[in-house]
Protein backbone atom coordinates (compact mmCIF):
# COMPACT_ATOMS: atom_id res chain seq x y z
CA UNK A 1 0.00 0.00 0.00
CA UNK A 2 1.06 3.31 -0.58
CA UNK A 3 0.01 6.75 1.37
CA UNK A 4 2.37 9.04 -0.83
CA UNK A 5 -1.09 11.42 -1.44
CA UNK A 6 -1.64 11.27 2.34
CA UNK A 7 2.15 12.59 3.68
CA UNK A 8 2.49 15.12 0.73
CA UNK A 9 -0.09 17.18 2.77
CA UNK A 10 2.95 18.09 4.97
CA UNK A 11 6.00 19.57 3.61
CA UNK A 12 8.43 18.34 5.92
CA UNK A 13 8.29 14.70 4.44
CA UNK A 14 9.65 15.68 0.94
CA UNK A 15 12.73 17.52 2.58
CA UNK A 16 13.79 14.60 5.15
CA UNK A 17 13.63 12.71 1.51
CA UNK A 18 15.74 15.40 -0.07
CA UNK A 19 17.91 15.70 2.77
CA UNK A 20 18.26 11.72 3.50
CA UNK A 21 18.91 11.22 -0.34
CA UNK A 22 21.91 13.86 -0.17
CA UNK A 23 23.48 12.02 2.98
CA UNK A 24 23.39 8.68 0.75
CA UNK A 25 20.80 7.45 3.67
CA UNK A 26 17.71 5.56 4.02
CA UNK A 27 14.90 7.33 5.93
CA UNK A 28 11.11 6.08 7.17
CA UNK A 29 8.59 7.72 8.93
CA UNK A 30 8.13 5.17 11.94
CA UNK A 31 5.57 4.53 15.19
CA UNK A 32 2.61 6.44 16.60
CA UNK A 33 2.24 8.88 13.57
CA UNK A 34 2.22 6.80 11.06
CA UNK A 35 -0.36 4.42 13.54
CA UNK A 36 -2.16 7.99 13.52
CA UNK A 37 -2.10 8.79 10.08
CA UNK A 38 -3.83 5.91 9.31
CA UNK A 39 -6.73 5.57 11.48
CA UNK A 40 -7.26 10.10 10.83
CA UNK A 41 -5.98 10.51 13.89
CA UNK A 42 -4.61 13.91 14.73
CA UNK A 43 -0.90 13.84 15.58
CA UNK A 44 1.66 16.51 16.02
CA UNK A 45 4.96 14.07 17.01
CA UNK A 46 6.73 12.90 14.31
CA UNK A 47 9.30 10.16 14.65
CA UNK A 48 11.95 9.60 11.39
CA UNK A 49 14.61 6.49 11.75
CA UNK A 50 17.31 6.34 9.23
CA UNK A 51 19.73 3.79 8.26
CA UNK A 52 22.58 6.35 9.42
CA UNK A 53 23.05 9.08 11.93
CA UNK A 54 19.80 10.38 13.11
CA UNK A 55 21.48 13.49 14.87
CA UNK A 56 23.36 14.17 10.99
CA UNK A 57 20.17 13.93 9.14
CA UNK A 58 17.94 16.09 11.79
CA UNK A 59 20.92 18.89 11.20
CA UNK A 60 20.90 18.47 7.34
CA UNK A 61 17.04 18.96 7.63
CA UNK A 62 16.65 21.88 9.82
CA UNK A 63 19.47 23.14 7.09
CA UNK A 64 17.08 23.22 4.34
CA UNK A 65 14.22 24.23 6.40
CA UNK A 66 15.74 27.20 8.25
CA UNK A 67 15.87 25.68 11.64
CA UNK A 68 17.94 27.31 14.02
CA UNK A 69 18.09 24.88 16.64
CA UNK A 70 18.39 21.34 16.86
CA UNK A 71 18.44 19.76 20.16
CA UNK A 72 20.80 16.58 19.95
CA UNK A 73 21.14 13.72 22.73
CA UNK A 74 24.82 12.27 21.74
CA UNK A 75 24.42 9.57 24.27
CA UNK A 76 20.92 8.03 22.58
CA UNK A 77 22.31 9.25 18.82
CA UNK A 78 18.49 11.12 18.52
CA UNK A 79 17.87 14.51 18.01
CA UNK A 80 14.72 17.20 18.06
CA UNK A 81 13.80 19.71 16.27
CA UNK A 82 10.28 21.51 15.76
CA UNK A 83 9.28 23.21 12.71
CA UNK A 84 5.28 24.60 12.52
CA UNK A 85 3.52 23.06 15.33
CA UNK A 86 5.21 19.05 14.80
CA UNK A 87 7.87 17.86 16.92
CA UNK A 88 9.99 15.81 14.96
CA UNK A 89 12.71 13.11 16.21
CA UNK A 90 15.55 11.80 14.27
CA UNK A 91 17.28 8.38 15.31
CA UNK A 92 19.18 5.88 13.67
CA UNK A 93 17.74 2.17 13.40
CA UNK A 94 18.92 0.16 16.37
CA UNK A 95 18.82 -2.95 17.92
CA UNK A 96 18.36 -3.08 21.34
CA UNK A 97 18.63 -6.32 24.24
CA UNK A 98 18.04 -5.96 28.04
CA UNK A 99 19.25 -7.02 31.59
CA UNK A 100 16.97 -8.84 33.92
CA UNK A 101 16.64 -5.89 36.16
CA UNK A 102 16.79 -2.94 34.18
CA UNK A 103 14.56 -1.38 31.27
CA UNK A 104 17.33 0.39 29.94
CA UNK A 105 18.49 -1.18 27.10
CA UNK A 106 21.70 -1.90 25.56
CA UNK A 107 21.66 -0.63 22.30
CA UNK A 108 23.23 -0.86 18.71
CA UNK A 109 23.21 -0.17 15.22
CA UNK A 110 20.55 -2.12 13.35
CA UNK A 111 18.26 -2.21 10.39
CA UNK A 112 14.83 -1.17 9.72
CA UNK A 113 13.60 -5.01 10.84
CA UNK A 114 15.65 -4.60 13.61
CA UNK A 115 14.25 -1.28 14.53
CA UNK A 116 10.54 -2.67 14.06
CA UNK A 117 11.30 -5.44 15.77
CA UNK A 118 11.86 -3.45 19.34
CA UNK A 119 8.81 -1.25 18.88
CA UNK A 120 6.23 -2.12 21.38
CA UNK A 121 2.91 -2.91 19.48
CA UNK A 122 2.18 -3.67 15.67
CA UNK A 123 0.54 -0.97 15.53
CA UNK A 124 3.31 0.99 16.33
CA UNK A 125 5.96 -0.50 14.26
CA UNK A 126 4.04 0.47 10.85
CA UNK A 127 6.62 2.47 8.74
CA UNK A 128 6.39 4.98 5.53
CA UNK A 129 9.07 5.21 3.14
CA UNK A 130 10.48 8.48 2.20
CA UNK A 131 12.81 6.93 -0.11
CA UNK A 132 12.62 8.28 -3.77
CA UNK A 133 11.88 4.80 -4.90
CA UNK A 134 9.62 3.88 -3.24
CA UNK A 135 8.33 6.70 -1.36
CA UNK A 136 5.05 6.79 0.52
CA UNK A 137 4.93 2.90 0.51
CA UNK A 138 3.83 0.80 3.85
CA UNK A 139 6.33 -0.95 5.03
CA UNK A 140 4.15 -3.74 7.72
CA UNK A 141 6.19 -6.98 8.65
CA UNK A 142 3.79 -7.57 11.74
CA UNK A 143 0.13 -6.96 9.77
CA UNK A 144 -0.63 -3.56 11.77
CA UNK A 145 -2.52 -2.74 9.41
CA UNK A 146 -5.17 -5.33 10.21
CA UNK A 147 -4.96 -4.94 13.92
CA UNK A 148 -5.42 -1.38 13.15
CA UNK A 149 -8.39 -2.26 11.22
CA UNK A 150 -9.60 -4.84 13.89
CA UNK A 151 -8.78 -2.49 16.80
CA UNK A 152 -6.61 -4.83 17.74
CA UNK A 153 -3.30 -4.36 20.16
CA UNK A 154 -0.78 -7.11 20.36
CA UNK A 155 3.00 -7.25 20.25
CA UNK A 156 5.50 -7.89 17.76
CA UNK A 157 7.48 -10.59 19.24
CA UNK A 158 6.57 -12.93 22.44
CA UNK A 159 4.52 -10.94 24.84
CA UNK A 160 6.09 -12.32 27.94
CA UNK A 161 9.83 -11.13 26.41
CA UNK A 162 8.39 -7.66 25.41
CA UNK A 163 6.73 -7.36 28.49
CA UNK A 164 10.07 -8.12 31.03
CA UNK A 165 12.31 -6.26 28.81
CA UNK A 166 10.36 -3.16 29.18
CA UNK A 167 7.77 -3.17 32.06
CA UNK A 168 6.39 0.01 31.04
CA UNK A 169 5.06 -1.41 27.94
CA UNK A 170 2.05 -2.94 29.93
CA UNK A 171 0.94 0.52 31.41
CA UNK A 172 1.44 1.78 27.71
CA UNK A 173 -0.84 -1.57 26.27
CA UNK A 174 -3.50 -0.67 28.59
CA UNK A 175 -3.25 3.37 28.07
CA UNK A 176 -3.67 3.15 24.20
CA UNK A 177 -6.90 0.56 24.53
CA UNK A 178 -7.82 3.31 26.79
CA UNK A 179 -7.19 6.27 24.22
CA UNK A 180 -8.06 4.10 20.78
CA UNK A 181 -10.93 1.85 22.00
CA UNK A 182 -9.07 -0.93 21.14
CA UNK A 183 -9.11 -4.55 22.72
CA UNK A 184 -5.70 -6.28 23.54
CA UNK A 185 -5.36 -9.33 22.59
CA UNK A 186 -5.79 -12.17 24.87
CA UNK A 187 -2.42 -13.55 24.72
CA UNK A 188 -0.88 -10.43 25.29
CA UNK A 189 -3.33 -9.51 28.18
CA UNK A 190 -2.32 -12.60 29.55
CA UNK A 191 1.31 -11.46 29.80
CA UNK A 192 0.41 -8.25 31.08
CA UNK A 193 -1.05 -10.32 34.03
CA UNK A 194 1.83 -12.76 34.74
CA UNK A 195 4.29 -10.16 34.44
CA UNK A 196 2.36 -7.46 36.56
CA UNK A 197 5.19 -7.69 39.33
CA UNK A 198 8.02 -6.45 36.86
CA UNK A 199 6.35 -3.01 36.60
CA UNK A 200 8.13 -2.37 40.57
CA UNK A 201 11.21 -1.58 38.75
CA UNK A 202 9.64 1.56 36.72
CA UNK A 203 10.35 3.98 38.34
CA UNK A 204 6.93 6.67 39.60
CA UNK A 205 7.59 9.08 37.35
CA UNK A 206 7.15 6.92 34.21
CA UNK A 207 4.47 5.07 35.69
CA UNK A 208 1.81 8.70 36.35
CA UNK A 209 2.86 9.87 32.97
CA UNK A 210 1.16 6.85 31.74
CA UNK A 211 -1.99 6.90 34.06
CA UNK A 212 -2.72 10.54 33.65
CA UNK A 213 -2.68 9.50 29.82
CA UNK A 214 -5.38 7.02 30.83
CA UNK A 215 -7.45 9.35 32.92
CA UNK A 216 -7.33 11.73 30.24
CA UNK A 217 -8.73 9.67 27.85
CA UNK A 218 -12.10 9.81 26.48
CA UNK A 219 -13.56 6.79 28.50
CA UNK A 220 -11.09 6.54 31.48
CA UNK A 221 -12.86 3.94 32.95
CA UNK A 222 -11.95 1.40 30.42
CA UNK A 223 -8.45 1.87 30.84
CA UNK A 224 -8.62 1.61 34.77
CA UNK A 225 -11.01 -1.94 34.60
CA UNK A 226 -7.64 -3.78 32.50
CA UNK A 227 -5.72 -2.35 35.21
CA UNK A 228 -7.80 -3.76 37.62
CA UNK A 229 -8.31 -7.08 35.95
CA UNK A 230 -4.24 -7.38 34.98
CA UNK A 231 -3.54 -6.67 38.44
CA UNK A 232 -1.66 -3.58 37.98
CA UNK A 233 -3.52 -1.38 39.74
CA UNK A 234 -3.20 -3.29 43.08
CA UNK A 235 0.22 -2.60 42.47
CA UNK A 236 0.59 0.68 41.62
CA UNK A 237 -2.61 2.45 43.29
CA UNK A 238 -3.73 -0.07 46.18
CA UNK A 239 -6.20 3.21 47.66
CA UNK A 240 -8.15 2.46 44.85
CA UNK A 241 -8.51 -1.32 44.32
CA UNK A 242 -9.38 -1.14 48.22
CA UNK A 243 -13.10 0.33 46.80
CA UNK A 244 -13.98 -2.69 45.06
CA UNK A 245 -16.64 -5.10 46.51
CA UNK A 246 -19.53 -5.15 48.55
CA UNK A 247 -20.28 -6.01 51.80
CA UNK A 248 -23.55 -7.31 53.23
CA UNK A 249 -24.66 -7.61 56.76
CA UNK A 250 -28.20 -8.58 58.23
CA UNK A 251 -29.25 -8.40 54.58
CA UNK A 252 -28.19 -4.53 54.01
CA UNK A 253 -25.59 -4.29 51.35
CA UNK A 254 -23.06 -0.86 50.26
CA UNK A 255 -22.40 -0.34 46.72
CA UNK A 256 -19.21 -1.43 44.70
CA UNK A 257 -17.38 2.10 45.57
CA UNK A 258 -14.67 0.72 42.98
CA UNK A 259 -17.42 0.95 40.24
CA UNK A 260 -19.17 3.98 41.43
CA UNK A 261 -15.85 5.75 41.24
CA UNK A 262 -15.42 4.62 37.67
CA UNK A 263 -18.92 5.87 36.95
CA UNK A 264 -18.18 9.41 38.34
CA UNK A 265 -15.00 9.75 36.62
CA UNK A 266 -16.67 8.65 33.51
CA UNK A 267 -19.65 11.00 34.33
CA UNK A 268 -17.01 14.45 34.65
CA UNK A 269 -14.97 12.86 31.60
CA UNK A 270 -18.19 14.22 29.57
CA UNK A 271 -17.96 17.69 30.51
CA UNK A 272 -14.44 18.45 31.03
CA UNK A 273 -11.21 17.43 30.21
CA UNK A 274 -9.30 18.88 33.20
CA UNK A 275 -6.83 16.45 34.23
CA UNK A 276 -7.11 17.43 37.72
CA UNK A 277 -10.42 17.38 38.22
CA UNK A 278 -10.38 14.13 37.32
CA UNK A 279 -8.43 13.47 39.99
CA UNK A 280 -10.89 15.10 42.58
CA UNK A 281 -13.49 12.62 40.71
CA UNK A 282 -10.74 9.39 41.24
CA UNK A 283 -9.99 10.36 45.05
CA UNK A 284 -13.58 11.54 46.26
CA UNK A 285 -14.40 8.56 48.07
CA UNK A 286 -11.20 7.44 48.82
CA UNK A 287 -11.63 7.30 52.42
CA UNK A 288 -14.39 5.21 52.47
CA UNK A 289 -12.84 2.00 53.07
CA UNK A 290 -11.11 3.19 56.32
CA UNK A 291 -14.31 5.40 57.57
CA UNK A 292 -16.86 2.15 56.88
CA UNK A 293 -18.90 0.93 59.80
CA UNK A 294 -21.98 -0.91 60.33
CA UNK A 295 -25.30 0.08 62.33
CA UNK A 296 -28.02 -1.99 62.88
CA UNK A 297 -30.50 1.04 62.62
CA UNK A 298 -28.56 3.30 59.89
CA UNK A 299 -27.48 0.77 57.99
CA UNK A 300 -23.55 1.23 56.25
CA UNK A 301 -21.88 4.65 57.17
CA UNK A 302 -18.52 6.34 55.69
CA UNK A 303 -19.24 9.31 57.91
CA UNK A 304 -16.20 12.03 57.46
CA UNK A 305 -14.88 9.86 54.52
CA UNK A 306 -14.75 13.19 52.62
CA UNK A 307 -12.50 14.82 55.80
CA UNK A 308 -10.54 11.70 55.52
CA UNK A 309 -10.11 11.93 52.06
CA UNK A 310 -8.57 15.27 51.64
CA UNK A 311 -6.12 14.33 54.26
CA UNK A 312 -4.89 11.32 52.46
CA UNK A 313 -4.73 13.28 49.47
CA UNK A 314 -1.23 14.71 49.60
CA UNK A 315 0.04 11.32 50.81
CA UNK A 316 -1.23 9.61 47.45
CA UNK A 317 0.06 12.73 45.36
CA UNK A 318 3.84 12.16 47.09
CA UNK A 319 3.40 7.92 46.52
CA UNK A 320 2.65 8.67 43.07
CA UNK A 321 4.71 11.09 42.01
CA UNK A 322 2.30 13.85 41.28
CA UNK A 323 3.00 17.41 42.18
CA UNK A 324 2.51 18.61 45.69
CA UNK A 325 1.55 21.90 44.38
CA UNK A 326 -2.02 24.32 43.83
CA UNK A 327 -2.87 21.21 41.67
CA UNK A 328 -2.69 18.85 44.84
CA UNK A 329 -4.29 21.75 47.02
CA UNK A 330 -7.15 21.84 44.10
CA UNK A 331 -7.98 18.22 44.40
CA UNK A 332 -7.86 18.30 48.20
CA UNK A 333 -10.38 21.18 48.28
CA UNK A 334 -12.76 19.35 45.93
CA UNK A 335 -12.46 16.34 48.20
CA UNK A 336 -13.30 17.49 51.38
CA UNK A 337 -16.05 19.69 49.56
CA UNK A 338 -17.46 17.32 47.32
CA UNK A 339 -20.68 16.43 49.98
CA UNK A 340 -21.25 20.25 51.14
CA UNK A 341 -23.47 20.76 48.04
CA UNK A 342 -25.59 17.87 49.04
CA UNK A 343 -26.80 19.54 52.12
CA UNK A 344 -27.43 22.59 50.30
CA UNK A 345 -30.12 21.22 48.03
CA UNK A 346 -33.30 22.76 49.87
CA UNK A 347 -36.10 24.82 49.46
CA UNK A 348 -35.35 26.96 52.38
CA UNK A 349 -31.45 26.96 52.66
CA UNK A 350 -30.33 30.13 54.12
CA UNK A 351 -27.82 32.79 52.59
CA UNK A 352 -25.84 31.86 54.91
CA UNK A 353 -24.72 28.70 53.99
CA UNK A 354 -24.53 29.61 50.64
CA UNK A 355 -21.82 31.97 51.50
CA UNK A 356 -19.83 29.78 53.02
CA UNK A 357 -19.98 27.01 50.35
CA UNK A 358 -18.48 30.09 48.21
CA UNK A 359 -16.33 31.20 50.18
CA UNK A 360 -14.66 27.38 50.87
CA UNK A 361 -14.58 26.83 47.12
CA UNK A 362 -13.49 30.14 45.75
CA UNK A 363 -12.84 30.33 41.97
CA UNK A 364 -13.45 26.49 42.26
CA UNK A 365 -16.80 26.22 43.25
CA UNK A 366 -17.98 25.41 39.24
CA UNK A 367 -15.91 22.84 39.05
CA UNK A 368 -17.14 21.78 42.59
CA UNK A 369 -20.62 21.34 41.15
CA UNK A 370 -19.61 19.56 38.10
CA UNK A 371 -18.29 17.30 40.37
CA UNK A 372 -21.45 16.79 42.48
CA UNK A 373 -23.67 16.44 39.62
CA UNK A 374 -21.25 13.81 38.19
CA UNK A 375 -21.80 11.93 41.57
CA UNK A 376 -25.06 11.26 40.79
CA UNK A 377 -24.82 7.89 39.43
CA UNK A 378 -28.54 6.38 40.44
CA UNK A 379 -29.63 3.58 37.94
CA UNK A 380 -33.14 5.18 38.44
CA UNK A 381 -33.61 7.83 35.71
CA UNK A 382 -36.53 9.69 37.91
CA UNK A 383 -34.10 9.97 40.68
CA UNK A 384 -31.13 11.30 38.65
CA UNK A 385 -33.32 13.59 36.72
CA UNK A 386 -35.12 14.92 40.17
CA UNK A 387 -31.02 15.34 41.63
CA UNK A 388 -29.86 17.26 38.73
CA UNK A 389 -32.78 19.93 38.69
CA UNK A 390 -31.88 20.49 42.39
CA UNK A 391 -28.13 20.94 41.82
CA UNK A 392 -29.60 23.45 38.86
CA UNK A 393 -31.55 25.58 41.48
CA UNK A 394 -28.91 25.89 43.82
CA UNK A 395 -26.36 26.64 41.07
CA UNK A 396 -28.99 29.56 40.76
CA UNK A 397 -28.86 30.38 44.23
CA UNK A 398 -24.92 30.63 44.14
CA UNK A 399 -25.15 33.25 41.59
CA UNK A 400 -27.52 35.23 43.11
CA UNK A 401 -26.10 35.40 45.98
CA UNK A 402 -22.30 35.84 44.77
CA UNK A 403 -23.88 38.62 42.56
CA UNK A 404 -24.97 40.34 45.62
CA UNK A 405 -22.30 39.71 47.96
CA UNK A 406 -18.79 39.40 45.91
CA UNK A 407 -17.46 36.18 47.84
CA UNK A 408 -15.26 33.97 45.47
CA UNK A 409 -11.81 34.69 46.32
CA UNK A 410 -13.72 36.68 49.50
CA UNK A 411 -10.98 38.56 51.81
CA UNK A 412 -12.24 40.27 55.17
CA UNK A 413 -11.19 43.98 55.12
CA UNK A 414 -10.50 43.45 59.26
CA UNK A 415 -6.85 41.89 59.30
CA UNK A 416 -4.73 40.96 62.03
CA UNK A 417 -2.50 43.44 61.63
CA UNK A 418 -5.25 46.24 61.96
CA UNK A 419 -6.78 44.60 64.91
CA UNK A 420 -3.23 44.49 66.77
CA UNK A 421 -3.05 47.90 66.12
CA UNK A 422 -6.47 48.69 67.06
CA UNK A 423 -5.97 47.38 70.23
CA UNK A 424 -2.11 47.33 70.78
CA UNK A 425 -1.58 43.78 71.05
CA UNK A 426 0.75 41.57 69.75
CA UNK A 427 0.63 38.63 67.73
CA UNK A 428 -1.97 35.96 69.94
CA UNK A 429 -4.59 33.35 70.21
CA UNK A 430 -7.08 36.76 70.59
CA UNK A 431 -6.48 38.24 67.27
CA UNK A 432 -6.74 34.97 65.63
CA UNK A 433 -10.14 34.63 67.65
CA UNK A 434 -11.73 38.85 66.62
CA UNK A 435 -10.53 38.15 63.08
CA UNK A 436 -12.80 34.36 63.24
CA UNK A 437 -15.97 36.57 64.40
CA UNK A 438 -15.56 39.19 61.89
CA UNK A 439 -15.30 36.58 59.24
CA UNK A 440 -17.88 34.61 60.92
CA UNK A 441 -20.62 37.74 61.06
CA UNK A 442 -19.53 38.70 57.77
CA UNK A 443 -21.12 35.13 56.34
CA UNK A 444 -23.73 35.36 58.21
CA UNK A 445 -24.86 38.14 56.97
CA UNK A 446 -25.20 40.44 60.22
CA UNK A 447 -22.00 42.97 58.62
CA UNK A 448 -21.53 43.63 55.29
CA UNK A 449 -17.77 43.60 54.03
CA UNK A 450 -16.89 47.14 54.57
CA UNK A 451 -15.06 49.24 57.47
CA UNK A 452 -17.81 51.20 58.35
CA UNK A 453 -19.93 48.34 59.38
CA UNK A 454 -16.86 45.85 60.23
CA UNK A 455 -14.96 48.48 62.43
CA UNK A 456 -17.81 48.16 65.14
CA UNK A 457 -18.75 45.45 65.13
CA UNK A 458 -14.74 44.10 66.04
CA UNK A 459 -14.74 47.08 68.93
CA UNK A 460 -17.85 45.24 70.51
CA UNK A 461 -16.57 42.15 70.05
CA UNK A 462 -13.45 42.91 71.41
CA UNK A 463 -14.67 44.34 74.47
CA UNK A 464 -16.54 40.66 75.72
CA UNK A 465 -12.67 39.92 75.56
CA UNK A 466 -11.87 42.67 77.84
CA UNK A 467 -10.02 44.79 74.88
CA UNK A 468 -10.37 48.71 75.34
CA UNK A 469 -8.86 49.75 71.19
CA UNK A 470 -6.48 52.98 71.60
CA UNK A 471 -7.14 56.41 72.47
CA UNK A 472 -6.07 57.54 69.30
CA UNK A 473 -8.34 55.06 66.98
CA UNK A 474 -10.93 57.47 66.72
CA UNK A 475 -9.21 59.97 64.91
CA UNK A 476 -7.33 57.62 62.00
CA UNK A 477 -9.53 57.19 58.52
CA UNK A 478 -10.70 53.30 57.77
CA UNK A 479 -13.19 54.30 54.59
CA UNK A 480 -12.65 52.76 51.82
């Protein structure tokens, strides 16, 4: 078969040719955009072998096309450089073997059979020619092309040998099933399983990259049940396989919180593609195992399993690499949240707690309630549709009220500083108490958010503590 009408759409093709032709070099577009290409698939990442230097052809390219830098790695023999919006890699064809227990190859010079013969999947080790004679022409030792066709991922070689030589390959089976739809086939599933152990010497790093790839994908929850099933996931995120089952006592059952998960991630998958929001949606019931108890009146409880949750959260992000930053804060806000809408959805809720549900959530508190509503994951249609419209009228109620009151991101004018120098103290357990109450009125309702009203109010308050503010206070300006 040949795609030569397909890869003259992009410029760059002809002058690798040009370029590999004047080096006296074969070249091949190779992997995940040619896998891409095929199945319409957009794809910015280009990867080119040669039968040569890969570092001299990248540099006799970006020559022709203008490009100022190239960005070599002597020790691999690769190179990088980007021209439009594509990424393009140059490498030479290799060969590569392993040691038992190491993924880092030993490599050397090969041929093109030799370099499709490492690649991971068939449908990864498809290959273009660029070669002026026979350029544009499929070059398929494995039959990707069917397993493309078939949705079909499988390995080139033995499973079991691809799978211990490179551990990482199983997270990577499982991630593009997740991304593609694809099946994998059963013999190579089957490896994935008896060689689940080998993945302990990846190191964390490699390992998230791959999962957040999964979680990003269009139906995460597919990626995370071959996890579950290959045994992986016990492995690498234990938290979560601790949610499956269900437990039944005196006839009263909980529900799979393993599945339920799955269905809420899937549910906020739909409406956004924030990575970690996605997160919030993994981790919000997190805590349940731990916070489970039985009741012969109530039934099964997880009571605080949303407290509990947000403090396990930063644990979990450190285990698995992830960054203990505003991202890890985010997720840990939406956790401990995620139930505080629940309450909310009444006729007669109060201002009051309205406010405070804004001011907890901040600049968050949409994706808080895309969150809740994704929660909702009742087989009973009545049920979900009656939960939804409630969530819709107290969305309405936030927005009224934030219209009126200005609380996302809310900051009390009264600070400590002004209250130490209100009433000449120094820093103490007092000033942390005044500032509470001001806060605490403020939510309420009772002050607004001004000086003129707030001033006051923290002189009355701070006589019950037997504070008398300074003589001079009276004559200083606080408008605003």
């Amino acid at each position: 078969m040949n795609y030569k009408n397909r890869i003259e759409k992009l410029f760059i093709f002809k002058t690798v040719s040009t370029a590999a032709e004047e080096l006296k070099v074969q070249s091949f577009i190779i992997g995940g955009f040619v896998r891409d290409l095929l199945i319409e698939r957009p794809s910015k990442d280009i990867d080119i072998v040669c039968l040569g230097s890969g570092i001299e052809l990248a540099k006799k390219v970006a020559d022709h096309l203008g490009v100022k830098q190239v960005v070599t790695y002597n020790n691999f023999g690769t190179a990088m450089l980007k021209y439009d919006d594509l990424e393009v890699e140059f490498v030479g064809a290799r060969k590569e073997s392993y040691r038992k227990n190491s993924r880092k190859p030993i490599v050397e010079n090969g041929s093109l059979e030799d370099d499709q013969n490492r690649r991971d999947f068939t449908i990864n080790a498809l290959a273009i020619s660029l070669n002026k004679k026979n350029y544009g022409e499929l070059v398929d030792p494995f039959n990707g092309i069917e397993d493309l066709k078939s949705k079909n991922i499988q390995t080139p070689l033995d499973p079991d040998i691809t799978f211990v030589d490179d551990p990482l390959r199983m997270m990577r089976a499982i991630r593009f099933a997740s991304q593609l739809n694809f099946d994998i086939a059963p013999d190579t599933f089957e490896a994935i399983t008896k060689n689940k152990e080998r993945i302990k010497i990846v190191s964390g790093e490699r390992i998230i990259d791959e999962l957040n790839k999964i979680i990003l994908s269009p139906t995460p929850s597919y990626g995370f049940k071959l996890l579950f099933h290959s045994g992986l996931l016990e492995i690498i995120f234990p938290e979560m396989v601790a949610l499956h089952g269900v437990e039944t006592i005196d006839g009263k059952s909980h529900k799979d919180n393993f599945y339920h998960t799955l269905k809420v991630l899937d549910n906020l998958s739909e409406v956004s593609d924030n990575l970690w929001q996605r997160w919030a949606a993994i981790l919000h019931d997190i805590a349940k195992p731990p916070t489970k108890r039985f009741d012969k009146i109530s039934g099964w409880t997880f009571h605080g399993h949303e407290e509990r949750g947000a403090r396990m959260t930063p644990g979990i992000f450190r285990r698995l690499k992830l960054p203990l930053n505003e991202n890890m804060k985010y997720v840990k806000k939406l956790v401990r949240l995620h139930l505080r809408p629940i309450a909310l959805v009444k006729d007669n809720i109060s201002d009051s707690a309205i406010r405070r549900l804004i001011f907890e959530a901040g600049n968050d508190i949409d994706d808080l309630m895309a969150l809740c509503k994704a929660d909702i994951t009742s087989k009973n249609n009545e049920k979900v549709k009656r939960y939804i419209q409630n969530f819709e009228k107290l969305e309405k109620r936030i927005v009224e009220v934030e219209e009126k009151d200005s609380l996302r991101n809310f900051k009390p004018v009264i600070t400590g500083e002004l209250i130490m120098e209100i009433f000449n103290l120094k820093p103490s357990k007092v000033v942390g108490t005044l500032k509470s109450e001001v806060r605490e009125a403020i939510l309420d309702g009772i002050i607004k958010n001004h000086i003129d009203e707030a001033i006051p109010f923290l002189i009355d308050s701070g006589k019950k503590h037997g504070l008398k503010p300074v003589d001079s206070f009276a004559e200083k300006n606080f408008n605003t």
